[in-house]
Protein backbone atom coordinates (compact mmCIF):
# COMPACT_ATOMS: atom_id res chain seq x y z
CA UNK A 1 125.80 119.62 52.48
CA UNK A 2 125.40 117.54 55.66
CA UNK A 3 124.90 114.10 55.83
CA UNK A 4 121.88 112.70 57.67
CA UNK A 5 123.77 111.06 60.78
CA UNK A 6 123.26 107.46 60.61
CA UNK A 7 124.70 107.51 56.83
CA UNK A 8 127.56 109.76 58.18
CA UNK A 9 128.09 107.21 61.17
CA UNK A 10 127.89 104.37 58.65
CA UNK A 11 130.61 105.80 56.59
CA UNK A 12 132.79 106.16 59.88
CA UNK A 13 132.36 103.09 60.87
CA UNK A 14 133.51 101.48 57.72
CA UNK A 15 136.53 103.90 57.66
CA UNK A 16 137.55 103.01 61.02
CA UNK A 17 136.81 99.38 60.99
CA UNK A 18 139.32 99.26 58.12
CA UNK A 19 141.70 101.40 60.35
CA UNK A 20 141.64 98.99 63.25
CA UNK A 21 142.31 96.34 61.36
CA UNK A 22 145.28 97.33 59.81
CA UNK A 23 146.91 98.47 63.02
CA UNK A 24 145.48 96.54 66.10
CA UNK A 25 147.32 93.82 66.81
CA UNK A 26 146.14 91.18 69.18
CA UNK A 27 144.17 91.92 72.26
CA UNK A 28 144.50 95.47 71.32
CA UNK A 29 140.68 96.21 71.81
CA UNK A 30 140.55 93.17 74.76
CA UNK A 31 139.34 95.54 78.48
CA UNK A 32 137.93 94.40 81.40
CA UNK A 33 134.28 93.65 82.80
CA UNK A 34 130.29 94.78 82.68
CA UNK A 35 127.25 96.02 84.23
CA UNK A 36 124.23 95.17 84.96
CA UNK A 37 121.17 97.20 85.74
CA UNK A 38 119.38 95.78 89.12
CA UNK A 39 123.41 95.56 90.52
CA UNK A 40 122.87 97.46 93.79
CA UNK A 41 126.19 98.96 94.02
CA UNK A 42 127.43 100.50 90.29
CA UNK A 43 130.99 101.92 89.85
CA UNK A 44 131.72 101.32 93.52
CA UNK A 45 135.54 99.72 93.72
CA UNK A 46 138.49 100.80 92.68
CA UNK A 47 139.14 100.03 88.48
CA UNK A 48 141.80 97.15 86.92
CA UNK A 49 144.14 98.32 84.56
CA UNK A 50 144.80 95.61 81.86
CA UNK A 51 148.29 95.74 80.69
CA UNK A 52 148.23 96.74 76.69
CA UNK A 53 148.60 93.37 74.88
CA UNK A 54 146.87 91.42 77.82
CA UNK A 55 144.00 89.93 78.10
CA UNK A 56 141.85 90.75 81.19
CA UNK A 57 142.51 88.52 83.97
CA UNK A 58 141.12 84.73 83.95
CA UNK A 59 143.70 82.90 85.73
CA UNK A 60 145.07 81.49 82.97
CA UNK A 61 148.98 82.38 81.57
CA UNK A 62 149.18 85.32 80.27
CA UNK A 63 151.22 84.93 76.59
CA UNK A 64 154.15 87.30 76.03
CA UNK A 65 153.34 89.93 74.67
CA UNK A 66 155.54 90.69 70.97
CA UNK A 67 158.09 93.62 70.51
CA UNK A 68 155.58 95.58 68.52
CA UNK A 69 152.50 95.00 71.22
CA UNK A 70 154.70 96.41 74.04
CA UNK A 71 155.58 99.49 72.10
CA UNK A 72 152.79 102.06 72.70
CA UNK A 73 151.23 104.12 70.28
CA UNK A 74 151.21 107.84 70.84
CA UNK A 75 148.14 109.58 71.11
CA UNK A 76 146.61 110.32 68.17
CA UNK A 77 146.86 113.96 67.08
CA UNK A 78 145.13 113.76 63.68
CA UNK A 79 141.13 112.73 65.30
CA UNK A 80 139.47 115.74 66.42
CA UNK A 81 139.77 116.83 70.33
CA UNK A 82 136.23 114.94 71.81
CA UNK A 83 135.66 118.29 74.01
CA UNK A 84 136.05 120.39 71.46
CA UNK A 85 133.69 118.34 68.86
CA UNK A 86 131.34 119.33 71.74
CA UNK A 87 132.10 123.09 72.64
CA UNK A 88 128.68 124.43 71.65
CA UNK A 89 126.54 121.46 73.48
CA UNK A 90 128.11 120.48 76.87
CA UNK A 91 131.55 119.31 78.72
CA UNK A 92 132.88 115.89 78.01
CA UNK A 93 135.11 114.52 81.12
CA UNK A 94 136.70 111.24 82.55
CA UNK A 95 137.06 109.51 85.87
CA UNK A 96 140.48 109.12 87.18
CA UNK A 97 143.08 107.96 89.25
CA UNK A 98 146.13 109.54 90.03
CA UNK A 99 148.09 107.51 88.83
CA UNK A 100 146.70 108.29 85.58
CA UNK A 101 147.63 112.13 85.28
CA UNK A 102 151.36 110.95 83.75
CA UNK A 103 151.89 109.30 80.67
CA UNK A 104 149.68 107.96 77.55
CA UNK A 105 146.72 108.33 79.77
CA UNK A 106 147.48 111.86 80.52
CA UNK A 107 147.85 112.66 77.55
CA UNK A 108 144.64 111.36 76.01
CA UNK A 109 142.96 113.60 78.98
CA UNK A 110 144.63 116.57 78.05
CA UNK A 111 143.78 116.19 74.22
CA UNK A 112 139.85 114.88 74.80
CA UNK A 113 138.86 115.96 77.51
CA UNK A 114 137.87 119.32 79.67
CA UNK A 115 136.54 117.88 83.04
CA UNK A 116 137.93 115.91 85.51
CA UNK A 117 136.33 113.63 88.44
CA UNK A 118 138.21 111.31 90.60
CA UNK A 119 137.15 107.68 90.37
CA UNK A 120 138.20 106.87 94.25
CA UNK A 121 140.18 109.31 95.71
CA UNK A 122 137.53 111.98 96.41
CA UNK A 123 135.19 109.18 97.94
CA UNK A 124 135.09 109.55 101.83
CA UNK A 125 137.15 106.57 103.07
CA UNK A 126 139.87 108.31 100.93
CA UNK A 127 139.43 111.72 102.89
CA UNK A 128 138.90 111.26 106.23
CA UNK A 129 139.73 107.67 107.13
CA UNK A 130 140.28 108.25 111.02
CA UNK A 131 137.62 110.56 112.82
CA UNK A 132 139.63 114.14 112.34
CA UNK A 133 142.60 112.57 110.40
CA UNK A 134 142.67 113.99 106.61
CA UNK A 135 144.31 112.66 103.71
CA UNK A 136 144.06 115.36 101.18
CA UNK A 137 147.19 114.12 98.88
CA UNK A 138 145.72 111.46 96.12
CA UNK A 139 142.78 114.48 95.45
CA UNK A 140 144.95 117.38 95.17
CA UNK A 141 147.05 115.64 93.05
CA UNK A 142 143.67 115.37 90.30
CA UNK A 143 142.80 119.43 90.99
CA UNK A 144 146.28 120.52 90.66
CA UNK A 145 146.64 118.72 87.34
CA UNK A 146 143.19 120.31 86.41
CA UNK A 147 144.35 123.32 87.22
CA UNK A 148 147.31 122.55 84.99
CA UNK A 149 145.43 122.20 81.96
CA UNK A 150 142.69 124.47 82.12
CA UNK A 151 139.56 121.43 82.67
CA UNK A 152 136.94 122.02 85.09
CA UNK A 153 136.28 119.15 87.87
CA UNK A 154 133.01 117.29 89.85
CA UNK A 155 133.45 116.19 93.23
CA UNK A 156 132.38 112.40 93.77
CA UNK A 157 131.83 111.63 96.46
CA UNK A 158 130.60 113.28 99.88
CA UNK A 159 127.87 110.37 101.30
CA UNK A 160 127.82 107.00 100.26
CA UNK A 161 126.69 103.60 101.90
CA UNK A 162 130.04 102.23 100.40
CA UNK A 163 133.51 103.51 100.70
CA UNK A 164 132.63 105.29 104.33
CA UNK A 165 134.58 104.37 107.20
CA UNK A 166 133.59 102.72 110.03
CA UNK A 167 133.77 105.26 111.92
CA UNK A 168 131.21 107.23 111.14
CA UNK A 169 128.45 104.94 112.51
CA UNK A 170 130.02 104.05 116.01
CA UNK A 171 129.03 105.58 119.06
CA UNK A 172 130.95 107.25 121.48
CA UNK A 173 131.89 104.01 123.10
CA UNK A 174 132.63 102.25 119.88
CA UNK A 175 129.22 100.25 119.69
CA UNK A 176 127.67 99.90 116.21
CA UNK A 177 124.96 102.61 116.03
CA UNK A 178 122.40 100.53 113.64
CA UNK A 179 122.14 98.21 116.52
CA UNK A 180 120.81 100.63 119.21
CA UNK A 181 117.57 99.66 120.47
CA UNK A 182 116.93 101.87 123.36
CA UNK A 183 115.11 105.18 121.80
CA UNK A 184 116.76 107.81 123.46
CA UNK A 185 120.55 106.57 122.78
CA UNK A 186 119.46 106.25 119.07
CA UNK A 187 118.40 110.16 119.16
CA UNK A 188 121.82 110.48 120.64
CA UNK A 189 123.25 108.65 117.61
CA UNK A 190 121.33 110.26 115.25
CA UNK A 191 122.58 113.44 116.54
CA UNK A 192 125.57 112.83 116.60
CA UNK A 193 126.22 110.55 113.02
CA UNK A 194 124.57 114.27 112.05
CA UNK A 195 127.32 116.68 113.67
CA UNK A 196 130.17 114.56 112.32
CA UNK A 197 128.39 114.76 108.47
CA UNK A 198 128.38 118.42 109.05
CA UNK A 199 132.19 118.48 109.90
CA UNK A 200 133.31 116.73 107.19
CA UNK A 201 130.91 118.20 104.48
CA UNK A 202 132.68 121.55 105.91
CA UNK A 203 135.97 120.44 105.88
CA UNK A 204 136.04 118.90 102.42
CA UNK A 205 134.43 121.73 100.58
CA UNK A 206 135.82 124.66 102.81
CA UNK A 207 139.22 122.85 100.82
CA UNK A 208 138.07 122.53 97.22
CA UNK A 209 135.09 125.42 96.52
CA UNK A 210 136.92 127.37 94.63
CA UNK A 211 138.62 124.69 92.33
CA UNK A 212 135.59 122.02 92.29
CA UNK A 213 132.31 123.70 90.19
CA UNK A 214 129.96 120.57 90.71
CA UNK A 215 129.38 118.19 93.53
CA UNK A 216 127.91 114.56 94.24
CA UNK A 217 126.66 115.53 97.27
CA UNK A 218 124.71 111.88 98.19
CA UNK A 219 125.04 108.89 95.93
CA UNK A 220 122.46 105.56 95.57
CA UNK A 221 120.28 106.59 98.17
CA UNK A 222 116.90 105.04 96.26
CA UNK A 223 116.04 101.25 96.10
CA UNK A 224 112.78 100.60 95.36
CA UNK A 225 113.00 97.16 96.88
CA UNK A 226 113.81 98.38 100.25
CA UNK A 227 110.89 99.97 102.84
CA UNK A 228 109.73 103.50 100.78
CA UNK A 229 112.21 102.96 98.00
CA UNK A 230 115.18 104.38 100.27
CA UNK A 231 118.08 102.59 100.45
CA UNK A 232 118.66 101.08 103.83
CA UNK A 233 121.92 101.95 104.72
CA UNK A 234 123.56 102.77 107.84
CA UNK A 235 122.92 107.17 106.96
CA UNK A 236 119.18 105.84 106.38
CA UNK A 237 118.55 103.52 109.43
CA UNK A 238 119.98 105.87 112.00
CA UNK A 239 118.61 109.32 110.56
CA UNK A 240 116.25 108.77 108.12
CA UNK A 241 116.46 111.13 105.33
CA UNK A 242 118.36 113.42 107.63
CA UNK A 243 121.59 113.17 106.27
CA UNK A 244 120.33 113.86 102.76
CA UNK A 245 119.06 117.22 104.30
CA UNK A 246 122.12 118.20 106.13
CA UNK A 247 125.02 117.18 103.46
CA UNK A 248 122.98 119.59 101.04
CA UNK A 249 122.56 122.12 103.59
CA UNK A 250 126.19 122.12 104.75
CA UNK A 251 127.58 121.84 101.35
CA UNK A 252 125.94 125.16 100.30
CA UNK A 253 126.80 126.87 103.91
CA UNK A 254 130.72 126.17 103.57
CA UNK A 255 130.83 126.16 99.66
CA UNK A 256 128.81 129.73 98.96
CA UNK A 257 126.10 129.91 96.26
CA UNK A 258 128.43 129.20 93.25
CA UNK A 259 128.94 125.86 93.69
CA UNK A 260 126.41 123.53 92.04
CA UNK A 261 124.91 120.37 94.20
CA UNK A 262 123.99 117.35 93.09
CA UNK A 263 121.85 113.66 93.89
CA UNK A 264 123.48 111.26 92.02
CA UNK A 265 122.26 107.41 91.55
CA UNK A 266 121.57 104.70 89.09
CA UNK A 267 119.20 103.28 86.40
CA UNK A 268 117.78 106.50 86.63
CA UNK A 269 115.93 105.74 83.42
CA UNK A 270 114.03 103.13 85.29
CA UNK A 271 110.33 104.37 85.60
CA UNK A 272 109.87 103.06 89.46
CA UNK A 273 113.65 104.05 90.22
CA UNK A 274 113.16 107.89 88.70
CA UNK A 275 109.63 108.62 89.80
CA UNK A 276 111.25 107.73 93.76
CA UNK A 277 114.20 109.90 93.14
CA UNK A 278 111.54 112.85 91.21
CA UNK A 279 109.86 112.11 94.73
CA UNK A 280 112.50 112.47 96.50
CA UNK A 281 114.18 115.49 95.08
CA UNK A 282 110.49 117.35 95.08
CA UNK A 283 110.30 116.76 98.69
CA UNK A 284 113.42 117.97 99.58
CA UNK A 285 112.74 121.17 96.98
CA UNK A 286 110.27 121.72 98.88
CA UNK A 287 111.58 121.66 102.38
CA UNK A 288 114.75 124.73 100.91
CA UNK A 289 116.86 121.91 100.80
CA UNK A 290 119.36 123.28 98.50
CA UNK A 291 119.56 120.27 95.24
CA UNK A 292 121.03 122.12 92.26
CA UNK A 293 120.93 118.85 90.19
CA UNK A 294 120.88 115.20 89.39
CA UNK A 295 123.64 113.00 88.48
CA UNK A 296 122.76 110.26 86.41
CA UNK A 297 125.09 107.84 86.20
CA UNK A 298 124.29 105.63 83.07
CA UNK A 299 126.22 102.91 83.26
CA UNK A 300 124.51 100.97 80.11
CA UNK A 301 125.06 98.11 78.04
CA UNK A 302 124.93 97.64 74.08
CA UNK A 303 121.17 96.75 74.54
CA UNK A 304 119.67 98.30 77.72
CA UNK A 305 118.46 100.70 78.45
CA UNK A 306 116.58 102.09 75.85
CA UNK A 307 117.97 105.66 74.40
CA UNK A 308 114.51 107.20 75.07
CA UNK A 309 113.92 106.29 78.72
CA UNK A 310 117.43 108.12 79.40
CA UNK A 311 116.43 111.30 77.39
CA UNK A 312 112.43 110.70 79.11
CA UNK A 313 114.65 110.75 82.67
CA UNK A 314 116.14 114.48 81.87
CA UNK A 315 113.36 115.74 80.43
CA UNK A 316 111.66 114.84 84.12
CA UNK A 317 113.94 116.62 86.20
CA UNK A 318 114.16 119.38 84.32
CA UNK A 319 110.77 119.73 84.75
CA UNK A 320 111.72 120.71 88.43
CA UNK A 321 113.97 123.43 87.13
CA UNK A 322 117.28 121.07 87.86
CA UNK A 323 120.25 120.63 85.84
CA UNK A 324 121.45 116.96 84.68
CA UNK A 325 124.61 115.32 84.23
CA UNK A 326 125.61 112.23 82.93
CA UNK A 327 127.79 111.23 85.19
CA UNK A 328 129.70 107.75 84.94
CA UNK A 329 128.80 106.60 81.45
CA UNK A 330 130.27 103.37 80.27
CA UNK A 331 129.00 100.64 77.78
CA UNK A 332 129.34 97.18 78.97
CA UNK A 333 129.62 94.43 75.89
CA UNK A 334 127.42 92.34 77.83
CA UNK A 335 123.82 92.03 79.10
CA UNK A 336 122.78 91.96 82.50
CA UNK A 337 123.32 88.48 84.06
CA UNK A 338 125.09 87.66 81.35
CA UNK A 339 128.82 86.19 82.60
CA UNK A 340 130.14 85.05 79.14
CA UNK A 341 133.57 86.52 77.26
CA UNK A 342 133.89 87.32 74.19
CA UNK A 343 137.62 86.28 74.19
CA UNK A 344 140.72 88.05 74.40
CA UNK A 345 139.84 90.52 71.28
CA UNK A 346 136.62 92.06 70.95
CA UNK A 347 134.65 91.47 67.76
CA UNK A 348 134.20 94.10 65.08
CA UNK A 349 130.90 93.25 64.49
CA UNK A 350 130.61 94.20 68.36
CA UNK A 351 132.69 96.95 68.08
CA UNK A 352 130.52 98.37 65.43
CA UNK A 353 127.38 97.38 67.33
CA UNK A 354 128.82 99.57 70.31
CA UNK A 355 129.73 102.21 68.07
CA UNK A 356 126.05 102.37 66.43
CA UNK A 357 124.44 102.75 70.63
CA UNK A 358 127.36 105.27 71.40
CA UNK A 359 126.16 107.12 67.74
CA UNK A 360 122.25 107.10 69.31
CA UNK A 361 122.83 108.36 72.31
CA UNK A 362 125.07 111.60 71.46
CA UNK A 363 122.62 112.01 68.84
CA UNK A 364 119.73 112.08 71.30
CA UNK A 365 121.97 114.13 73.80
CA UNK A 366 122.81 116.73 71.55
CA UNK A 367 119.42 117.15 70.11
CA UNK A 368 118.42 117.75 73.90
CA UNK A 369 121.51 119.57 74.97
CA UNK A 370 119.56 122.15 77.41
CA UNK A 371 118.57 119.34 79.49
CA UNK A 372 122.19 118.93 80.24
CA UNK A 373 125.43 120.66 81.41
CA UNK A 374 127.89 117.60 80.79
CA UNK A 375 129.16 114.04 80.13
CA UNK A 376 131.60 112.40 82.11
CA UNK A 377 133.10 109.26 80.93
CA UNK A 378 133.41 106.31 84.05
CA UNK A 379 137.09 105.69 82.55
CA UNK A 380 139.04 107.49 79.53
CA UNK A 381 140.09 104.08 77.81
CA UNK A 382 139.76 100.48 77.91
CA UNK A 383 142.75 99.40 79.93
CA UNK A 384 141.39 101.08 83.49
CA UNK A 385 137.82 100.16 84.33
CA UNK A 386 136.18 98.91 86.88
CA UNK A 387 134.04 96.63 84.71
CA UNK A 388 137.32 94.09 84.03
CA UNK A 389 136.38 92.52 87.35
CA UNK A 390 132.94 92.93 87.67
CA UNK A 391 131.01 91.16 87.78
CA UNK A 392 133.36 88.02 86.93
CA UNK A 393 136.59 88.56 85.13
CA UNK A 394 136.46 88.94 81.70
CA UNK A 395 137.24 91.03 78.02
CA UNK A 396 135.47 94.23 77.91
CA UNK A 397 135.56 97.66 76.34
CA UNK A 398 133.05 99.94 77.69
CA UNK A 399 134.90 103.32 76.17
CA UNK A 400 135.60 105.45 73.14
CA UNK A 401 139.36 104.82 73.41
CA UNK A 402 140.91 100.74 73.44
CA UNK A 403 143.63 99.23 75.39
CA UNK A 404 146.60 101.09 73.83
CA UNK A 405 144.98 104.42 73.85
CA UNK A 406 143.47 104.47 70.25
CA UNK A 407 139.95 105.68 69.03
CA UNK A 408 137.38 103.29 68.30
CA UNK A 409 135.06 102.97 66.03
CA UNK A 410 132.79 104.59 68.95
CA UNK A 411 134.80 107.64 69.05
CA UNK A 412 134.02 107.91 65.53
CA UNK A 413 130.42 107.96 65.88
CA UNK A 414 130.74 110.08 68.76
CA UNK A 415 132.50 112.96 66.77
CA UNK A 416 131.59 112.20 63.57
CA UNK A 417 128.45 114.28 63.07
């Protein structure tokens, strides 16, 4: 007989509680930062790994670390693989860096998960940082070790307003294009900011189509506080919503119909946010402009947003016929605007808290798992993510696995159904 979930997560949570108290020492739960939901620019630097038995950086001295705190645990081969608790609903993946695919890390990845994205290294300041210059070794380092070990991979990202290089927006004679004011040299611009998208959408997938199955083809391109919602970056205030047009149509051209394409953004749950992206996306529909799916990034916190809002934001574009993925979930500790710490180890009346949101929303997602194809983790354990410095330095745990590579009480409610 089955238990009804929230007794069987109750139970887990007990069980593990008692676990991570008997074996974490110190700091052992301690990550870095949060997130917030009106931030403009989510998941956008480069991540801070926290040394295991450190606390996240504060400018204060950092104690020495014990004997038994340096030693690291191994990965845990007794909890059940997190992809394969989810064969029969969708794929579970992590973000990554490089530097990542050797060691404890890698090894958590190879037990949990079965879908890879890069967390900078695929992002197009990474790729092509000189106009014709390509730097393909950080990213074929992540598909060759997918390739390794059987996992699947998302490309992240082709157009972005951050992480672009300069570049890109000059004229011919160097000048900044957004400053053009004479109309017929900002056609020329437009034109040709267009034609150098086009070669580097080509290059990049011509590379990886037949090792990368999904793509972020254009990230955070909606902000409803800007003129019509649309962001106002440098892509948007020299060619409109060209370039959203073009990346999509070049993507399919050099990567073939098997390849699937996605918009990815944001506080896509947000009613004013997701009805200008459904806009959006139905526009571009139908214009033929080839949008597979949308990539919702879901970077929440233990309170916001609302588990309902996120399921209310798949069931929308599905309504189009689109896939979703969830792709850069993390759970900051903190609310938005809030700056506080919670000290050097996390509560376990927190921990449990986090573990009780994490519980809701797999619950919710796998009650609705034909609204989506995956879930990809922004991170695969507390010690490398990007919210340790943002937005102030600070404690925080935003994923199933702590600082030395151990479940949480999250994990637990994630598998434990």
């Amino acid at each position: 007989m089955r238990l009804p979930a929230r007794l069987a997560r109750s139970l887990v949570f007990a069980a593990a509680l008692l676990w991570l108290s008997g074996c974490s020492g110190p700091g052992d739960n301690a990550a870095p930062a949060t997130l917030p939901p009106e931030q403009q620019e989510i998941g956008g630097g480069a991540a801070t790994a926290v040394p295991s038995g450190a606390a996240a950086s504060t400018g204060a001295p950092a104690a020495k670390a014990s004997p038994e705190a340096a030693a690291e645990p191994a990965v845990q081969a007794e909890v059940p693989p997190l992809a394969a608790a989810y064969a029969d609903y969708f794929r579970i993946g992590a973000a990554v860096e490089p530097e990542q695919l050797e060691g404890p890390a890698a090894e958590l990845l190879k037990r949990h998960v079965n879908w890879l994205v890069a967390e900078n290294a695929m992002k197009p300041d990474a790729m092509e940082p000189a106009e014709g210059s390509f730097t393909w070794e950080r990213a074929d380092r992540i598909v060759d070790f997918a390739k390794e070990n059987g996992m699947e991979l998302r490309f992240h990202t082709l157009v972005w307003h951050n992480q672009t290089p300069d570049w890109f927006f000059r004229d011919e004679a160097g000048e900044a294009m957004v400053d053009e004011t004479d109309a017929s040299r900002r056609e020329a611009n437009k034109k040709l900011l267009l034609k150098r998208l086009d070669s580097f959408v080509t290059a990049v997938v011509s590379r990886y189509k037949q090792d990368i199955t999904s793509w972020d083809v254009v990230n955070e391109v909606i902000e409803p506080g800007d003129p019509d919602g649309m962001r106002a970056s440098n892509w948007y205030r020299i060619t409109g919503t060209g370039f959203i047009e073009t990346a999509f149509r070049a993507a399919r051209k050099a990567g073939g119909p098997d390849i699937k394409l996605y918009i990815n953004d944001y506080n896509t749950d947000d009613p004013v946010k997701r009805d200008r992206l459904y806009g959006l996306v139905k526009e571009m529909l139908e214009k033929g402009v080839p949008i597979d799916g949308v990539g919702h990034q879901t970077h929440i916190s233990l309170e916001y947003p609302a588990t309902e809002r996120i399921i209310e934001s798949l069931e929308q574009f599905h309504t189009l016929g689109l896939d979703n993925q969830i792709t850069e979930l993390d759970m900051s500790l903190y609310v938005y605007n809030d700056l506080s710490d919670v000290g050097p180890e996390v509560p376990g009346d927190i921990l449990q808290q986090q573990a009780e949101r994490y519980g809701e929303l797999f619950d919710a997602l796998r009650a609705h798992k034909e609204l989506l194809s995956g879930v990809m983790f922004w991170g695969i354990a507390d010690d490398h993510t990007w919210l340790s410095t943002f937005p102030v330095a600070r404690t925080e745990a935003p994923l199933l696995f702590d600082r030395q590579h151990q479940p949480k009480p999250a994990f637990q409610a994630v598998t434990g159904f």
